[in-house]
C-alpha atoms as a PDB file:
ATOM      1  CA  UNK A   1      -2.650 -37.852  10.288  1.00  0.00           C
ATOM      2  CA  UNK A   2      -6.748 -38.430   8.878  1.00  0.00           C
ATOM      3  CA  UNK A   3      -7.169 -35.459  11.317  1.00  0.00           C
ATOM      4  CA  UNK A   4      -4.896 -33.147   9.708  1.00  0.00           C
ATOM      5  CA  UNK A   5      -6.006 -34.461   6.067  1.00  0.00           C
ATOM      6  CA  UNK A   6      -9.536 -33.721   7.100  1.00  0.00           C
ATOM      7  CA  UNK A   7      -8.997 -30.328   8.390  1.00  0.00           C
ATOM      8  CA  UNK A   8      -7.222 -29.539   4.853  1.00  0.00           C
ATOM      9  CA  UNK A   9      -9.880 -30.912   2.865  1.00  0.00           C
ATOM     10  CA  UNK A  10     -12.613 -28.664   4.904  1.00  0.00           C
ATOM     11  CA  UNK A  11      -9.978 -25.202   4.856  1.00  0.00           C
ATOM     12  CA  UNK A  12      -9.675 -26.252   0.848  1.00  0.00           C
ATOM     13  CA  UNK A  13     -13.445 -26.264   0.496  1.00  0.00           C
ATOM     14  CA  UNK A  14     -13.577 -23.043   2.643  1.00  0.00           C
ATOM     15  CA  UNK A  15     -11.098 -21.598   0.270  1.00  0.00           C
ATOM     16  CA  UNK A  16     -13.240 -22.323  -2.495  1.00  0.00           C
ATOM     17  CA  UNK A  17     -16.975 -21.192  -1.281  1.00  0.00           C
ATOM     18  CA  UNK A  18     -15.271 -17.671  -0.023  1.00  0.00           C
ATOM     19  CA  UNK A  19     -13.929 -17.564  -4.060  1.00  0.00           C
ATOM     20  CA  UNK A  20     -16.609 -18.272  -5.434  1.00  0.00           C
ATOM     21  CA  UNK A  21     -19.205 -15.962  -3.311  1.00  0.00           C
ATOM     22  CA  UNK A  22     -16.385 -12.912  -4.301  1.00  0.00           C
ATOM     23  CA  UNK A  23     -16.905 -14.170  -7.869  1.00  0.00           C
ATOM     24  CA  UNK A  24     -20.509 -14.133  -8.346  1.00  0.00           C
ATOM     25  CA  UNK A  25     -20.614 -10.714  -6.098  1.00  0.00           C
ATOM     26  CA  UNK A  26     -18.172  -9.602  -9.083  1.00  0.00           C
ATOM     27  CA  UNK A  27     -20.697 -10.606 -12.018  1.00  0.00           C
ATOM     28  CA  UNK A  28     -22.864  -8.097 -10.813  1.00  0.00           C
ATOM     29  CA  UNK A  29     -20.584  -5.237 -11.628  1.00  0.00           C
ATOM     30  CA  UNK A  30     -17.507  -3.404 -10.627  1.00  0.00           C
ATOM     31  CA  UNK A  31     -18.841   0.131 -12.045  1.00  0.00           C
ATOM     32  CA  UNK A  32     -18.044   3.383  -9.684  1.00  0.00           C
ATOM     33  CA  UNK A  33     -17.216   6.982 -10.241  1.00  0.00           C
ATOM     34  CA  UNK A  34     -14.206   7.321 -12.126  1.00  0.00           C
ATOM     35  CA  UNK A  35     -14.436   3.265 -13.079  1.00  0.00           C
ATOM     36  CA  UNK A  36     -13.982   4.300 -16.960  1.00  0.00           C
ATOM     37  CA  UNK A  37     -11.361   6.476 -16.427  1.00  0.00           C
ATOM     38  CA  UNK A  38      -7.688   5.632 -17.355  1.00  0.00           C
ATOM     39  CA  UNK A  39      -4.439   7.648 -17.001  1.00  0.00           C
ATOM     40  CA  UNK A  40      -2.762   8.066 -20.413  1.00  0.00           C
ATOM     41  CA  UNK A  41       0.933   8.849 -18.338  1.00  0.00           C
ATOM     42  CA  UNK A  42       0.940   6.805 -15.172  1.00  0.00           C
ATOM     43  CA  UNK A  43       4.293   7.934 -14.563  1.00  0.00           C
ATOM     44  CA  UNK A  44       2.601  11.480 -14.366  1.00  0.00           C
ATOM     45  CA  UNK A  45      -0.490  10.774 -13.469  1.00  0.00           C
ATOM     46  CA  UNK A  46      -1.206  12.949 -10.452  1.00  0.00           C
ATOM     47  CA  UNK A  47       0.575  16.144 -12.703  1.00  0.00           C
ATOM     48  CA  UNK A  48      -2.008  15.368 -15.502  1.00  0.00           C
ATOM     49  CA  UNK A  49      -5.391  15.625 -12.437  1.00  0.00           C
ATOM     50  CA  UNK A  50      -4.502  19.289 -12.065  1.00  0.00           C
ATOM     51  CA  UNK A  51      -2.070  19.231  -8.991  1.00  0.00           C
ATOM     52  CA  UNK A  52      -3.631  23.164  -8.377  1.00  0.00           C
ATOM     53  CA  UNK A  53      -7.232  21.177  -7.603  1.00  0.00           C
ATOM     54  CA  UNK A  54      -6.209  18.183  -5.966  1.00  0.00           C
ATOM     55  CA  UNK A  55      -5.540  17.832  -2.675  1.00  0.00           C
ATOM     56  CA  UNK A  56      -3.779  15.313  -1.165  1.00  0.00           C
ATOM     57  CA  UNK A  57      -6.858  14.545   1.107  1.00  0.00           C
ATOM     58  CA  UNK A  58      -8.885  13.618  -2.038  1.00  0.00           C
ATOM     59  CA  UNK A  59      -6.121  10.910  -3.326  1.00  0.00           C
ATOM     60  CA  UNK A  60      -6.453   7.238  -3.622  1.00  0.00           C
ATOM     61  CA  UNK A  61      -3.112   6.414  -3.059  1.00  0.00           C
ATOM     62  CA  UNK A  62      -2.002   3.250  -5.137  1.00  0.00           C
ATOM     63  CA  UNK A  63      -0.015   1.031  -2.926  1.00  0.00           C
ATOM     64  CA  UNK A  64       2.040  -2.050  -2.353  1.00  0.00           C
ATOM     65  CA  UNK A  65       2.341  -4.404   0.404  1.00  0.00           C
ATOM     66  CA  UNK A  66       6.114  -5.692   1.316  1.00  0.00           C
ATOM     67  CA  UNK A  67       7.301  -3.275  -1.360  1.00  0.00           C
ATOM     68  CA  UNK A  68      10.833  -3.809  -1.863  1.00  0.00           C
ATOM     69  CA  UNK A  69      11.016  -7.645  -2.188  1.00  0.00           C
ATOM     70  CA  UNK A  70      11.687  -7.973  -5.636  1.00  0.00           C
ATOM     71  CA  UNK A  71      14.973  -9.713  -5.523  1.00  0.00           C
ATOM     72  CA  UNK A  72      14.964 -11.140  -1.938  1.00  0.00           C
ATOM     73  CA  UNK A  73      15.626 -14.376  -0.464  1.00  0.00           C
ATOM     74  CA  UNK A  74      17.289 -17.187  -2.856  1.00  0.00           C
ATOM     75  CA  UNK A  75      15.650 -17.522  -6.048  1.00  0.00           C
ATOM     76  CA  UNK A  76      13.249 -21.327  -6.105  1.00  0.00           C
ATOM     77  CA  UNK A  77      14.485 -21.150  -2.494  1.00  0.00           C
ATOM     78  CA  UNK A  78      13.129 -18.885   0.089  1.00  0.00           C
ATOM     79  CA  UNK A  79      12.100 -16.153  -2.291  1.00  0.00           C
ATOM     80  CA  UNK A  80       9.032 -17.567  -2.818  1.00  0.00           C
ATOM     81  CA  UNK A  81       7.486 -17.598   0.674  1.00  0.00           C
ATOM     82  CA  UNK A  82       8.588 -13.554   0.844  1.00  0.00           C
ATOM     83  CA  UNK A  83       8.177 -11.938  -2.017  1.00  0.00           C
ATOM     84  CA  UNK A  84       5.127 -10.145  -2.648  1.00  0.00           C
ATOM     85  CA  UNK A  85       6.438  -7.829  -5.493  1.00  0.00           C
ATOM     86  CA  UNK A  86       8.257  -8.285  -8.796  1.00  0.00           C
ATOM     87  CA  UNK A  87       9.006  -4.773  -9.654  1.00  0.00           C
ATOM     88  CA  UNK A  88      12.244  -2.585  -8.198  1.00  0.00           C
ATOM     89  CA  UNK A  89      10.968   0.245  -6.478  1.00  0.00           C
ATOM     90  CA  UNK A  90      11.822   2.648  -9.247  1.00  0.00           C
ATOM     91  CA  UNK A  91       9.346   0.513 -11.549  1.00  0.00           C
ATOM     92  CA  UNK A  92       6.817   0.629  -9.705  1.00  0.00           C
ATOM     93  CA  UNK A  93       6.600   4.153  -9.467  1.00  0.00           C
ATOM     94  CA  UNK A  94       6.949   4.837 -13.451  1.00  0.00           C
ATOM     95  CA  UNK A  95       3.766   2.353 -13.599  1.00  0.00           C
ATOM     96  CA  UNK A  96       1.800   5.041 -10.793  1.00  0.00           C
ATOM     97  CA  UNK A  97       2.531   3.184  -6.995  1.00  0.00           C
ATOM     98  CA  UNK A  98       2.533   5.735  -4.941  1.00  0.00           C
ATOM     99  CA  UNK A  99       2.718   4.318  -1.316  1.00  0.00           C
ATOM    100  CA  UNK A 100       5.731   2.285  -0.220  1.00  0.00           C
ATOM    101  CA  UNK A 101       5.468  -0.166   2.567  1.00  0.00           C
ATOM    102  CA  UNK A 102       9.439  -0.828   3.125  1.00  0.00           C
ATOM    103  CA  UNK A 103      10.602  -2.944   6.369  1.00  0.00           C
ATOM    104  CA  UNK A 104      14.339  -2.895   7.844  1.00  0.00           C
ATOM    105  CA  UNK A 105      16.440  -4.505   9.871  1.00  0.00           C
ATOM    106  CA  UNK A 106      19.738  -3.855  12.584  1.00  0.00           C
ATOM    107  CA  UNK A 107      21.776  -3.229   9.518  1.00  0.00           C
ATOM    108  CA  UNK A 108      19.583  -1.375   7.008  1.00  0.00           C
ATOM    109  CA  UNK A 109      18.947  -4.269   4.790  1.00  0.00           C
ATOM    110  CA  UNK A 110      15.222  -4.696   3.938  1.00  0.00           C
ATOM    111  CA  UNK A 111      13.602  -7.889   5.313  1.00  0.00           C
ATOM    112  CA  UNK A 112      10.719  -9.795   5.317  1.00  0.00           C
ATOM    113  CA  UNK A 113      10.485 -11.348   8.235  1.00  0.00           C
ATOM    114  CA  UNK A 114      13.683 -13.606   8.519  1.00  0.00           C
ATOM    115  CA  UNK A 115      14.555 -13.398   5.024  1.00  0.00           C
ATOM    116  CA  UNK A 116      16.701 -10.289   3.832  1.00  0.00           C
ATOM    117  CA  UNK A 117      17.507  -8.600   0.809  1.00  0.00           C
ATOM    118  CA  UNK A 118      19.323  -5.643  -0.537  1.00  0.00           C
ATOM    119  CA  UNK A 119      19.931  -2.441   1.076  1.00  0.00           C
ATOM    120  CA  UNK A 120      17.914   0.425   2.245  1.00  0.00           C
ATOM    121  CA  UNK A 121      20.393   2.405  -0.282  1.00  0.00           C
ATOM    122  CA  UNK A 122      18.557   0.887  -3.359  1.00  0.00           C
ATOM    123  CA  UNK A 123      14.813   1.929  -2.122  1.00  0.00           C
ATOM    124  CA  UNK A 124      16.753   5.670  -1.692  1.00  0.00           C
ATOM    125  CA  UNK A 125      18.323   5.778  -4.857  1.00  0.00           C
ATOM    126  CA  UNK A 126      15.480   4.401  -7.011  1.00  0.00           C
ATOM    127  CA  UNK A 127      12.636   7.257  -5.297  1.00  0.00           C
ATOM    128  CA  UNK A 128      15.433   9.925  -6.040  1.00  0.00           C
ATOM    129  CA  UNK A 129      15.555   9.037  -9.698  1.00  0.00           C
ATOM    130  CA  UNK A 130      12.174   8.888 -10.024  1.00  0.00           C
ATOM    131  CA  UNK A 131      11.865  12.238  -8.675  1.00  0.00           C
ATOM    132  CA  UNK A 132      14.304  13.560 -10.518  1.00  0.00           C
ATOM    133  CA  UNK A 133      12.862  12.775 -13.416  1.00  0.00           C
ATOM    134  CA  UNK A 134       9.179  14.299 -12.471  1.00  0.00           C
ATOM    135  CA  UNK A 135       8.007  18.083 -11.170  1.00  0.00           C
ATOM    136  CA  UNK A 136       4.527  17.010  -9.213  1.00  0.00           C
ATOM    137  CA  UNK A 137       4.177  13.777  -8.004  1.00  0.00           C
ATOM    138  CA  UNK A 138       4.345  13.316  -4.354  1.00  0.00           C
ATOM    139  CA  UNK A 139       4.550   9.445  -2.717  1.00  0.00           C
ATOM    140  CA  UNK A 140       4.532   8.223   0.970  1.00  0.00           C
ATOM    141  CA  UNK A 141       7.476   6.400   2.171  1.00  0.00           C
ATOM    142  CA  UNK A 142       6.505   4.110   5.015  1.00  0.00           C
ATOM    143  CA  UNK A 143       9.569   2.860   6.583  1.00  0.00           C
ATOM    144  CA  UNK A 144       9.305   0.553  10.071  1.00  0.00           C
ATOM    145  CA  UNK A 145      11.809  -2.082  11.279  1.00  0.00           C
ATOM    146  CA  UNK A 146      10.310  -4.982  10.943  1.00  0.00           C
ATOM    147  CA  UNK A 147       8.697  -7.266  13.891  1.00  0.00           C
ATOM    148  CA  UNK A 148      11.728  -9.272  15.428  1.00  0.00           C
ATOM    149  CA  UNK A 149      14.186  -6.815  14.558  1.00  0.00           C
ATOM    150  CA  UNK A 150      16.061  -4.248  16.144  1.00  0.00           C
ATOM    151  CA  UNK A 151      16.033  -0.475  14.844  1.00  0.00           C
ATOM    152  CA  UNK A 152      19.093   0.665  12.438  1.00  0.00           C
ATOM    153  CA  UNK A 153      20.937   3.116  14.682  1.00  0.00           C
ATOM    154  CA  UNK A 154      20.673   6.767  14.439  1.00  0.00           C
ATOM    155  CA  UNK A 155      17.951   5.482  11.133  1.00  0.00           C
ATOM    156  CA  UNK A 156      16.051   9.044  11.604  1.00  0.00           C
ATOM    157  CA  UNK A 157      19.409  10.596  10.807  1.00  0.00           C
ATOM    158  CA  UNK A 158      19.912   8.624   7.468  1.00  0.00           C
ATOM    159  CA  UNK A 159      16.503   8.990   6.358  1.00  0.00           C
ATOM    160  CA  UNK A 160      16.107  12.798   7.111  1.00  0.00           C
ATOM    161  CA  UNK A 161      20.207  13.473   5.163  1.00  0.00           C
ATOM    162  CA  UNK A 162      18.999  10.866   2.268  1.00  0.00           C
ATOM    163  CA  UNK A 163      15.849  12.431   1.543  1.00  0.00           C
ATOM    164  CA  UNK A 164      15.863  16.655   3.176  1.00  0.00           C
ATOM    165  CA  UNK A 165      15.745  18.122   0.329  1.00  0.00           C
ATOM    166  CA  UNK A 166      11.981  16.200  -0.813  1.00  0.00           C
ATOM    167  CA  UNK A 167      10.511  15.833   3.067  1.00  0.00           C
ATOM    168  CA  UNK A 168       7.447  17.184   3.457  1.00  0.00           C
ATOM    169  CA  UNK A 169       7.438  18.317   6.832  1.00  0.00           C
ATOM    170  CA  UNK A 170       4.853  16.607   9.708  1.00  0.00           C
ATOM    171  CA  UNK A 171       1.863  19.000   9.853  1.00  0.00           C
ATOM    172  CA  UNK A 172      -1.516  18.308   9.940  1.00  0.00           C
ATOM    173  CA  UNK A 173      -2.294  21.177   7.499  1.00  0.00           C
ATOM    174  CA  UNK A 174      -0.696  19.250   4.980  1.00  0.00           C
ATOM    175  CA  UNK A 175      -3.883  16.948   4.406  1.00  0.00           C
ATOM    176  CA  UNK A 176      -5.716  19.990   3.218  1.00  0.00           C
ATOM    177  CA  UNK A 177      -3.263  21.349   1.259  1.00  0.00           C
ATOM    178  CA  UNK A 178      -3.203  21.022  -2.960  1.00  0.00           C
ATOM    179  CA  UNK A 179      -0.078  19.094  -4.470  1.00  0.00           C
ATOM    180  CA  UNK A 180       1.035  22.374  -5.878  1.00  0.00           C
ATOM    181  CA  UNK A 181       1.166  24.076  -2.129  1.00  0.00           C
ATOM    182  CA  UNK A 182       3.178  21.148  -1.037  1.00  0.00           C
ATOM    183  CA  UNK A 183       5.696  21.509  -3.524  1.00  0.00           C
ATOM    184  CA  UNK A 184       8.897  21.388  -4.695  1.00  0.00           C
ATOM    185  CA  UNK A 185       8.888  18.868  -1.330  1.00  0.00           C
ATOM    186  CA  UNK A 186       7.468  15.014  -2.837  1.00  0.00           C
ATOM    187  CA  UNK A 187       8.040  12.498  -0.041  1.00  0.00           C
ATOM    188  CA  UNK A 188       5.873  12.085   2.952  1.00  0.00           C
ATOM    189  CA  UNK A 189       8.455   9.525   5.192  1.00  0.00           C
ATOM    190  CA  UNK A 190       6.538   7.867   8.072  1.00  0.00           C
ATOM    191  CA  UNK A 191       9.038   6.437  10.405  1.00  0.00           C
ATOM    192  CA  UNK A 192       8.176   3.597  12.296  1.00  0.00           C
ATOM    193  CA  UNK A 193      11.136   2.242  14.908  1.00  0.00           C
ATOM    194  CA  UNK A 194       9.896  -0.408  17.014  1.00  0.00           C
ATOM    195  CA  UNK A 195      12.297   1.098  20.097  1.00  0.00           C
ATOM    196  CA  UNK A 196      13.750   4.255  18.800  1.00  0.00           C
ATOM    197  CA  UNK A 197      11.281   7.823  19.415  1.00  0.00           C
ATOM    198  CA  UNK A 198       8.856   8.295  17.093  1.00  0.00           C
ATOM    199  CA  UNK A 199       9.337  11.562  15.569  1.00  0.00           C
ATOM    200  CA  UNK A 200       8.671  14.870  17.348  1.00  0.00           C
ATOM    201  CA  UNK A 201       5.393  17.297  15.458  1.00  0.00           C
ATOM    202  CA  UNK A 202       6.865  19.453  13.117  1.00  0.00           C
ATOM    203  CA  UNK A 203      10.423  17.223  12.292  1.00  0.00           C
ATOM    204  CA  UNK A 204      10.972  15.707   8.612  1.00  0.00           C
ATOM    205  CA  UNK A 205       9.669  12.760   9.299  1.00  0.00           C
ATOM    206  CA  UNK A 206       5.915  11.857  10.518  1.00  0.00           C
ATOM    207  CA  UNK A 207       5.381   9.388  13.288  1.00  0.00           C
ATOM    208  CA  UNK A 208       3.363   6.050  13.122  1.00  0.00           C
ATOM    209  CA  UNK A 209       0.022   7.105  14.128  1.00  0.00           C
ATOM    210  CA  UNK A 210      -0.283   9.172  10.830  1.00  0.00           C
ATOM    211  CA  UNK A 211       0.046   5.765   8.361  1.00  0.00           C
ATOM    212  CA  UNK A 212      -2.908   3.200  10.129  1.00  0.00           C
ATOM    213  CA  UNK A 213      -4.551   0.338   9.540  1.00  0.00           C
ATOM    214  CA  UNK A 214      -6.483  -2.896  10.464  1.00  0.00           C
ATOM    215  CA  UNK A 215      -4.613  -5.841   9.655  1.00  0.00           C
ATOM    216  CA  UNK A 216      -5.351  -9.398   9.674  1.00  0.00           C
ATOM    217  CA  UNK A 217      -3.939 -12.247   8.922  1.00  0.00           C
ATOM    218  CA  UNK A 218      -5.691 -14.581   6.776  1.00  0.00           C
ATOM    219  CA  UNK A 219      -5.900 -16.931   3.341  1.00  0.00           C
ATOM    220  CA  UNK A 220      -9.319 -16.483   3.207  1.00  0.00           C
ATOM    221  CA  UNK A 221     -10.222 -14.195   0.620  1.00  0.00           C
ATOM    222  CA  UNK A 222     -13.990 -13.269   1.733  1.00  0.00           C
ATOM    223  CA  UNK A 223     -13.216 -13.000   5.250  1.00  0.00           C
ATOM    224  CA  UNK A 224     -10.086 -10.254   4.363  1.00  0.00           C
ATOM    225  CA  UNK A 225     -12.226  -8.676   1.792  1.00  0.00           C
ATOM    226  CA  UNK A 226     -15.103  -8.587   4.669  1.00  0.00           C
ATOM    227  CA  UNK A 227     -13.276  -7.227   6.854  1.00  0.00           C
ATOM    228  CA  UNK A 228     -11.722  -4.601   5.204  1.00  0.00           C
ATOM    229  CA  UNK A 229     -15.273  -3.344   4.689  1.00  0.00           C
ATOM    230  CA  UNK A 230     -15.677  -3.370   8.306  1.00  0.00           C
ATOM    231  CA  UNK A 231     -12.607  -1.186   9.389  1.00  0.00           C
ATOM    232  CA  UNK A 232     -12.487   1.165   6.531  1.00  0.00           C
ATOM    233  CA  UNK A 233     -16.598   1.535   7.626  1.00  0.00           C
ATOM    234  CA  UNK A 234     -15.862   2.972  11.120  1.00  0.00           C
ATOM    235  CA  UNK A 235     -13.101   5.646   9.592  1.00  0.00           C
ATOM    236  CA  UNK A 236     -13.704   9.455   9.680  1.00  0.00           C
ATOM    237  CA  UNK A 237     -14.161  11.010   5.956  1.00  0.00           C
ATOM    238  CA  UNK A 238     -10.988  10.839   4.140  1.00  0.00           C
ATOM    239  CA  UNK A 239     -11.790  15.238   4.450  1.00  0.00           C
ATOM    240  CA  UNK A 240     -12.072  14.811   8.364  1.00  0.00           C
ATOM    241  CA  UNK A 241      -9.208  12.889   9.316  1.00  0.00           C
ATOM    242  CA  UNK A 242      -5.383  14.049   9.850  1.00  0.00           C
ATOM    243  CA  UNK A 243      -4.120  11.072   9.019  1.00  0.00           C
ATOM    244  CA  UNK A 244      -3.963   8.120   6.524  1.00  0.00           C
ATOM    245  CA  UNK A 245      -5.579   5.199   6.472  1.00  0.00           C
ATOM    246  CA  UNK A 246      -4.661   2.321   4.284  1.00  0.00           C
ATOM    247  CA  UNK A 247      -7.032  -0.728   2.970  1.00  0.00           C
ATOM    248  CA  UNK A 248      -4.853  -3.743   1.681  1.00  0.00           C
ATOM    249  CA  UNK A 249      -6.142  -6.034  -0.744  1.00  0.00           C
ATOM    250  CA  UNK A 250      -4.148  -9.221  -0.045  1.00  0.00           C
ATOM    251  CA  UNK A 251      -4.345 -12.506   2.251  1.00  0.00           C
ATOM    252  CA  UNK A 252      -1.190 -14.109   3.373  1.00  0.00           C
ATOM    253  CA  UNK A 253      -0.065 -17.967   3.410  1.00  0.00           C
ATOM    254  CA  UNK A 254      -0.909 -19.152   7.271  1.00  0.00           C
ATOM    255  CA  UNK A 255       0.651 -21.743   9.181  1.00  0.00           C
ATOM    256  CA  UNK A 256      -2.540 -24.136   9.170  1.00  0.00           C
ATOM    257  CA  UNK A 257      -2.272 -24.778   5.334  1.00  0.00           C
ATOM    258  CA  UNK A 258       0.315 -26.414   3.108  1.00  0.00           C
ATOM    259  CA  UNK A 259       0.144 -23.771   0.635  1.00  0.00           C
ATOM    260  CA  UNK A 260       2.823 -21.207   2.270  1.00  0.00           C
ATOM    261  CA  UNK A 261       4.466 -19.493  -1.232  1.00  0.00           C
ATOM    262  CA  UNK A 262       2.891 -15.963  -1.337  1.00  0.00           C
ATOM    263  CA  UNK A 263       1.732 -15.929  -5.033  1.00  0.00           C
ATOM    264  CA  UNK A 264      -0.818 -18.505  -5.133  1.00  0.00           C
ATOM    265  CA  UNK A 265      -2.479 -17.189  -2.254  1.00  0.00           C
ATOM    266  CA  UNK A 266      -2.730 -13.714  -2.486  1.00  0.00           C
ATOM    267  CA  UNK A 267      -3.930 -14.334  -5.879  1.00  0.00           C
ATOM    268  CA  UNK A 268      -7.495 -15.369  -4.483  1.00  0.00           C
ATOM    269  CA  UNK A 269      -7.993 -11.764  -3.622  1.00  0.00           C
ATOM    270  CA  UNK A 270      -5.823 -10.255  -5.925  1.00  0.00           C
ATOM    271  CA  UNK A 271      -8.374 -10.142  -8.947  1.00  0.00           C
ATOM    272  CA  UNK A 272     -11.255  -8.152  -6.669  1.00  0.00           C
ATOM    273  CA  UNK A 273     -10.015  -4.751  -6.146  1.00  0.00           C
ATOM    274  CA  UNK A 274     -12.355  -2.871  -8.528  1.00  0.00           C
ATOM    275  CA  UNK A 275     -14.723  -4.612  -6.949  1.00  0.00           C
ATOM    276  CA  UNK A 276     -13.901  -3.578  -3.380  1.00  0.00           C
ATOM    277  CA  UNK A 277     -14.119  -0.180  -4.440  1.00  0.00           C
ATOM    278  CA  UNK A 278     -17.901  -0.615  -6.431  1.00  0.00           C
ATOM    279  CA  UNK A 279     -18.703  -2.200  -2.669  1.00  0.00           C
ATOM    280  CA  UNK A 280     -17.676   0.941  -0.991  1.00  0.00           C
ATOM    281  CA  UNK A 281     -19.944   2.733  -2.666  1.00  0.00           C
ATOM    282  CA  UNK A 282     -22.871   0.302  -2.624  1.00  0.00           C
ATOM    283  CA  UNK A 283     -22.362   0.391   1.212  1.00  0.00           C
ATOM    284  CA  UNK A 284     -21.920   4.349   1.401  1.00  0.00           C
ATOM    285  CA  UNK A 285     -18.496   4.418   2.540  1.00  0.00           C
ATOM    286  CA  UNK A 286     -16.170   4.860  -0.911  1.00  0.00           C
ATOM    287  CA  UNK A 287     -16.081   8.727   0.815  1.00  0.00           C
ATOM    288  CA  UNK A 288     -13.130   7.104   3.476  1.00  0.00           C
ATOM    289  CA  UNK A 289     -10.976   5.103   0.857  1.00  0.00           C
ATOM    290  CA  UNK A 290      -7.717   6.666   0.710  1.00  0.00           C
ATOM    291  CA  UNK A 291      -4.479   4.511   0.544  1.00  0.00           C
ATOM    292  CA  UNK A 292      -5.299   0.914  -1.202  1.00  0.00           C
ATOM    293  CA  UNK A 293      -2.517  -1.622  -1.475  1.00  0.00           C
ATOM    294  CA  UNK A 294      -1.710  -5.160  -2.891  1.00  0.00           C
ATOM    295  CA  UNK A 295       1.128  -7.482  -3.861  1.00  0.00           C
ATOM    296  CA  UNK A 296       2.117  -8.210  -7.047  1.00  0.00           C
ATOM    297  CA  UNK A 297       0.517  -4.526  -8.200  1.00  0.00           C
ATOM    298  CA  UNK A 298      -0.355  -4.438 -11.867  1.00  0.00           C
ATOM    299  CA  UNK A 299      -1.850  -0.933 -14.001  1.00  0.00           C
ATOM    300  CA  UNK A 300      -5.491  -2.063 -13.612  1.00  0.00           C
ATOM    301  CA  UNK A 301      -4.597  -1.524  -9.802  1.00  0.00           C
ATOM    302  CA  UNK A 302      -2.804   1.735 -10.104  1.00  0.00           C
ATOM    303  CA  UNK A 303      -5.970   2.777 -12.888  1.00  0.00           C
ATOM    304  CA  UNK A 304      -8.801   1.593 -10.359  1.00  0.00           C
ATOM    305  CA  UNK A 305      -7.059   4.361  -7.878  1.00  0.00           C
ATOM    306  CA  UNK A 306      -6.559   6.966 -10.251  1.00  0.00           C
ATOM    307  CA  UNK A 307      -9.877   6.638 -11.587  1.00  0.00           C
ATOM    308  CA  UNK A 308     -11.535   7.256  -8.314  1.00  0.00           C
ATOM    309  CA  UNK A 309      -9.242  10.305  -7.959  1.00  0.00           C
ATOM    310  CA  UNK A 310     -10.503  11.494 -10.658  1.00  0.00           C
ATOM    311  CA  UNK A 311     -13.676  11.790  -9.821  1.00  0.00           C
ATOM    312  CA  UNK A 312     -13.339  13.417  -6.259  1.00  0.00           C
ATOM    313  CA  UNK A 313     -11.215  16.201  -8.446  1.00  0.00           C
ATOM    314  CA  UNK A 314     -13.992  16.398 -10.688  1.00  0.00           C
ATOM    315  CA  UNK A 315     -16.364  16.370  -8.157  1.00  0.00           C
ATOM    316  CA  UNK A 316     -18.143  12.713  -9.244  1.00  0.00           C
ATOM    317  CA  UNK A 317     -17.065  11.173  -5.998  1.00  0.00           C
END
């Protein structure tokens, strides 16, 4: 029992020197190109960045982690060791998310983990009224049955009669082309089964090794933050590479620590973002950003990612 006290005492003081080096690294400034820009429609905002300049190479995707887990689990129950947004789909993209990180299970519910919530039929129908309600914004759809689950059956089928009419197509031209060459298709859909085929080049839907990244799992806010840096370093050019390659600025409740609701600890991260992205200039690698994700998103997230796409359109960045 002193052991185990001990060893939290040390991980809380760990905690707390990782905070507080990201906090006086912070002080020093958060300023890179695009930093004082901010979208006056983030509903619209890739429409209002000239959609016949940008290219959807050049984006910084806005993205959340565990996206649809707004209502899952029981409320004061479980939800609080799942949930890692607030916002229904639909409102996240009216405030500018444009990356969706959605995970399944055997009967097309959306989990996290163990802990389930409402249908894959909600994430459909709030995308297809927020497309319906826009001409040029385009979002990525990351679907993948989560670890410890079986695949939906015959899920390719649903996804690809749900969603035809807005699939853009797997091609690797498609990372050069403008939004306004892509269109009237919106959705990039990356399927990911864990036992099903991935999909064929050329289908509807594009196959795993076109959405990566380097996860770890960790409270420690430095250490994530760290080694973001270090992954997103050894990436191709965001103009080099046929694929997309996401950075996610969170840090997850482990099983060594008492502290297991998502909220509190994701929040020791949550609050450096802009300051990830000054650091990615400072160490000469803000050219290979593309797809940046969090919990919990809020605008100054969505505006740090917009600004910085605004720039490379401009030519700034």
């Amino acid at each position: 029992m002193g052991s185990q006290v001990s060893r939290q005492i040390e991980k809380r003081k760990e905690i707390q020197a990782e905070e507080k080096t990201l906090s006086d690294l912070k002080s020093l400034g958060e300023n890179y190109p695009g930093s004082d820009y901010y979208p006056s429609d983030r509903k619209n905002w890739m429409s209002n960045l000239n959609h016949h300049k940008l290219k959807i190479n050049m984006i910084v995707w806005p993205g959340t982690h565990d996206s649809a887990t707004n209502k899952i689990g029981i409320p004061g129950i479980t939800r609080p060791f799942a949930q890692c947004q607030t916002l229904s789909i639909y409102n996240q993209l009216v405030r500018g998310t444009r990356v969706f990180d959605i995970r399944v299970q055997e009967n097309q519910r959306v989990c996290h983990g163990i802990i389930v919530t409402y249908s894959i039929d909600i994430v459909i129908r709030d995308v297809k009224k927020f497309l319906s309600e826009t001409e040029s914004e385009i979002l990525i759809l990351e679907v993948r049955t989560e670890f410890g689950h079986n695949d939906p059956p015959e899920f390719d089928k649903y996804l690809e009669e749900n969603l035809g009419e807005y699939l853009i197509h797997q091609n690797n031209a498609v990372f050069d082309k403008t939004i306004s060459e892509v269109l009237p298709k919106r959705v990039i859909c990356v399927w990911k089964p864990r036992k099903s085929a991935q999909p064929k080049a050329g289908s509807s839907l594009w196959s795993a090794g076109y959405l990566r990244d380097n996860w770890i799992n960790t409270d420690l806010p430095l250490t994530k933050f760290e080694s973001n840096m270090k992954y997103l370093s050894e990436q191709e050019h965001v103009v080099s590479r046929k694929y997309f390659y996401r950075v996610e600025n969170t840090v997850t409740p482990v099983p060594d620590n008492p502290i297991v609701c998502v909220k509190p600890v994701t929040e020791r991260i949550h609050g450096y973002a802009r300051l990830f992205i000054s650091q990615c200039f400072s160490k000469g690698c803000g050219d290979r950003l593309q797809i940046f994700s969090t919990d919990f998103i809020d605008l100054d997230f969505v505006d740090a990612c917009v600004g910085l796409t605004h720039a490379r359109v401009e030519g700034k960045a």
